[in-house]
Protein backbone atom coordinates (compact mmCIF):
# COMPACT_ATOMS: atom_id res chain seq x y z
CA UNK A 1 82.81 117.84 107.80
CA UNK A 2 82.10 114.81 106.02
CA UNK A 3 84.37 111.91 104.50
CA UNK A 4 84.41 113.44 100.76
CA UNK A 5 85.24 116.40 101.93
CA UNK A 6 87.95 115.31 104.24
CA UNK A 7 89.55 112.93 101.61
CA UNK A 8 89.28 115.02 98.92
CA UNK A 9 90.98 117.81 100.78
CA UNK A 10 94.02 114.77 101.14
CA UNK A 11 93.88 114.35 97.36
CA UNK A 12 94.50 117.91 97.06
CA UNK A 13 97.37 117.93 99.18
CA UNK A 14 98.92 115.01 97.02
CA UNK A 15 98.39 117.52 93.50
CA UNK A 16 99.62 120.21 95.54
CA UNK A 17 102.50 119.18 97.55
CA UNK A 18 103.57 115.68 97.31
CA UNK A 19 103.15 115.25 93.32
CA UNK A 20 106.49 116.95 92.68
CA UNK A 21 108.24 114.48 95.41
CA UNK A 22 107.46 111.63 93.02
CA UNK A 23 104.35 110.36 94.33
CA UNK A 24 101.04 109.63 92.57
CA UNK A 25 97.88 109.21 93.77
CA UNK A 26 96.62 105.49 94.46
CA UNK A 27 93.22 106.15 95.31
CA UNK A 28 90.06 106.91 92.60
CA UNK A 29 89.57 110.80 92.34
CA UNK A 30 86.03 110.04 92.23
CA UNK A 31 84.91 110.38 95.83
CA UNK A 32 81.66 107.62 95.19
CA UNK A 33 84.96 104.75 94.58
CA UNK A 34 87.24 106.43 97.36
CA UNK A 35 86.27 105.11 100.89
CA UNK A 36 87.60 106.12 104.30
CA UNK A 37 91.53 106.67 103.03
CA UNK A 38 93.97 108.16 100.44
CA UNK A 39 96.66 105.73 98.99
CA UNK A 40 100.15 107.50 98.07
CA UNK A 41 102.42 105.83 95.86
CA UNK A 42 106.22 106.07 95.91
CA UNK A 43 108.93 103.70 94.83
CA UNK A 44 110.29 103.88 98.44
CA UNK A 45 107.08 103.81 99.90
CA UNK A 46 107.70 100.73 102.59
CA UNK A 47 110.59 102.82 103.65
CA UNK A 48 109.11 106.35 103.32
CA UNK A 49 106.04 104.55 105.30
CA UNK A 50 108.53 102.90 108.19
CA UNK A 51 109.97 106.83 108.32
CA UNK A 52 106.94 108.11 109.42
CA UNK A 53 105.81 105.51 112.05
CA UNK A 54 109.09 105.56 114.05
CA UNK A 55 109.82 109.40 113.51
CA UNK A 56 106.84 111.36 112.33
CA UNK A 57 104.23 109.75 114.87
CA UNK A 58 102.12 109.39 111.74
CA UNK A 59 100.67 105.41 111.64
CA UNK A 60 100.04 104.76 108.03
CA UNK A 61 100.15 101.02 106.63
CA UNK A 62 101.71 99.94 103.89
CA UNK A 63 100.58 97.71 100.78
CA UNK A 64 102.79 95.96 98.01
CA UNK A 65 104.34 97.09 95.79
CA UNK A 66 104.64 100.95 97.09
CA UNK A 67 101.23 102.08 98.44
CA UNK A 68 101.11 104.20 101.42
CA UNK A 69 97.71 104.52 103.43
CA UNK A 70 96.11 107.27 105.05
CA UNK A 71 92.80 106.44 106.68
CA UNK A 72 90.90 109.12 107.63
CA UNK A 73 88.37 108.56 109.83
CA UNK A 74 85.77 111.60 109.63
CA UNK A 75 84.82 110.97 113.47
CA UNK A 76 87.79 111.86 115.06
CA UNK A 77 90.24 113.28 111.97
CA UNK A 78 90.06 116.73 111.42
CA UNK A 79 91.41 118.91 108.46
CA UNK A 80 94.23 120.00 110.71
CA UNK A 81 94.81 116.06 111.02
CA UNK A 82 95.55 115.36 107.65
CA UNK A 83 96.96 118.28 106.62
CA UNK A 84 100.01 117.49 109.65
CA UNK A 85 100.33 114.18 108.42
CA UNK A 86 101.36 115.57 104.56
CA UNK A 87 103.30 118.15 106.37
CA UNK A 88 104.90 115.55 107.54
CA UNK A 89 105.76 113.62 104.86
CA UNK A 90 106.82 116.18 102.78
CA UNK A 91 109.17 117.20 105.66
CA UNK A 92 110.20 113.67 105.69
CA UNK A 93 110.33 112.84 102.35
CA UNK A 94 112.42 116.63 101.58
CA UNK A 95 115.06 115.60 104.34
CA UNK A 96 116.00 112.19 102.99
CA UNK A 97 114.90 110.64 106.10
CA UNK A 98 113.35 107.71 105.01
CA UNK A 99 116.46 106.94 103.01
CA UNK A 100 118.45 105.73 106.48
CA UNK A 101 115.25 103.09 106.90
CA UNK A 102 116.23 99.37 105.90
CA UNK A 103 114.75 98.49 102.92
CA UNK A 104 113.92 94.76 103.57
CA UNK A 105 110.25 94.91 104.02
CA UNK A 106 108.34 93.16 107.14
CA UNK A 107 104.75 91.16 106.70
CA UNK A 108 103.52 94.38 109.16
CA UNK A 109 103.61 98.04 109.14
């Protein structure tokens, strides 16, 4: 496995399952500009991203104004990985869950 393969496989898990949530990508298709993570965005993304750190045991970080960030280190994340962390935040996301977060930000994620 290598990092294009492992982030593009996270891209297509945002066109397949998280697009219709309201999300859009954040992060360059192009897997030359992409890096070592995939950036989500939602307009409740510091809440949606809270949601999944104290229930989901999925440890994303958050950037203004509504970026969500996966890294995805190819050394120790497999497909399984990344494919449980969209799991869930669709599952998340599909329950309303992140809706009973505050939605006063923090400086941290």
């Amino acid at each position: 496995m290598t990092l294009p393969e492992l982030t593009a496989f996270a891209v297509d898990l945002h066109d397949a399952r998280l697009a219709e949530l309201g999300f859009t990508l954040g992060t360059p298709r192009d897997a030359e500009r992409r890096g070592a993570h995939v950036s989500v965005r939602h307009p409740d993304g510091w809440r949606i991203c809270r949601a999944l750190i104290e229930h989901r045991n999925v440890v994303p970080d958050f950037r203004h104004p509504d970026s969500i960030r996966l890294g995805l280190p190819p050394l120790y994340t497999r497909f399984v990985d990344v494919w449980d962390a969209v799991d869930r935040l669709v599952t998340l996301v599909e329950e309303g869950l992140h809706e009973r977060m505050p939605a006063e930000t923090a400086r941290v994620t």
